[in-house]
Protein backbone atom coordinates (compact mmCIF):
# COMPACT_ATOMS: atom_id res chain seq x y z
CA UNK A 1 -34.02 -18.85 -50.39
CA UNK A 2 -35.45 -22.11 -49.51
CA UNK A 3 -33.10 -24.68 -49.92
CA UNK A 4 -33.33 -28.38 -48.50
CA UNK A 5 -31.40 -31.37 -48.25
CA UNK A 6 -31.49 -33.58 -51.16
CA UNK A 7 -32.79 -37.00 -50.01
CA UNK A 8 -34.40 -39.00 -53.10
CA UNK A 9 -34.92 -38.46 -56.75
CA UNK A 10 -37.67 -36.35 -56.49
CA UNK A 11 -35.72 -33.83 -54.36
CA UNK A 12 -33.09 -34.30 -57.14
CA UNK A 13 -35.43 -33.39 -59.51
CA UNK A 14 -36.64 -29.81 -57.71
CA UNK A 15 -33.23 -29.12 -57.45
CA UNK A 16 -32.70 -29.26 -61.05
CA UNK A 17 -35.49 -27.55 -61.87
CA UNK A 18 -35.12 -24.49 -59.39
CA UNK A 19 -31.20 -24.83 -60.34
CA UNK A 20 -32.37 -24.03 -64.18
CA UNK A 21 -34.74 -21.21 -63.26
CA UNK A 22 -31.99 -19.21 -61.42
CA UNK A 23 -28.96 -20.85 -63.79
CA UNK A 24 -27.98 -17.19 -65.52
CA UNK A 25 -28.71 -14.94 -62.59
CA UNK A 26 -25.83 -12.20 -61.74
CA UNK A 27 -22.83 -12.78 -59.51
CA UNK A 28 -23.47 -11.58 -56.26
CA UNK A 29 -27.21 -11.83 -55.87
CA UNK A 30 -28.79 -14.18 -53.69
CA UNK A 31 -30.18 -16.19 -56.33
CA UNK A 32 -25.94 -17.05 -57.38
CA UNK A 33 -25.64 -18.04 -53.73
CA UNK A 34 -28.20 -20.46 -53.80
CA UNK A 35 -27.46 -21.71 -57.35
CA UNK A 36 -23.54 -22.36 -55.66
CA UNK A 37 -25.45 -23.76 -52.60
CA UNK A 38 -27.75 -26.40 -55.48
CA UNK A 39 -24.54 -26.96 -57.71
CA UNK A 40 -23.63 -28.57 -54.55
CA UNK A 41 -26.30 -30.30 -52.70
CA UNK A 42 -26.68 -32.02 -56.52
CA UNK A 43 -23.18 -33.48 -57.16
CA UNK A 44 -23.05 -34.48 -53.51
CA UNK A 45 -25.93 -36.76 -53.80
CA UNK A 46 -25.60 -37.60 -57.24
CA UNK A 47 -21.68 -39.12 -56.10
CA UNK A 48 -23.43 -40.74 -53.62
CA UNK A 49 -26.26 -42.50 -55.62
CA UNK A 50 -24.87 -42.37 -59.14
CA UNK A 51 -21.23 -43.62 -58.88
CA UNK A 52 -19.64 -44.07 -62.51
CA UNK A 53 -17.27 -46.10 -62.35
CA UNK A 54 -14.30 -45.91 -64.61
CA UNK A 55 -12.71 -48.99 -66.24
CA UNK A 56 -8.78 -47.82 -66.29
């Protein structure tokens, strides 16, 4: 597991693509930690950076 922080787009863009290739992996392998640690990292940084704002 090499995971880094997610600084720009093109780190966004790794993420996503290493998040795909390990999307279906089985609970409890390391590859399901790291997808939880991704899944994270990602909406972090897209909150940050990609705000939608709502119009209620």
């Amino acid at each position: 597991m090499n995971i880094k922080p997610i600084r720009n787009d093109d780190d966004l863009t790794n993420a996503f693509i290493r998040l795909e290739s390990i999307f279906q992996t089985d609970k409890g392998t390391p590859e399901a930690e790291e997808m939880a640690i991704l899944v994270t990292l990602i909406e972090v940084y897209e909150d940050k950076y990609y705000l939608i704002k709502c119009r209620f």
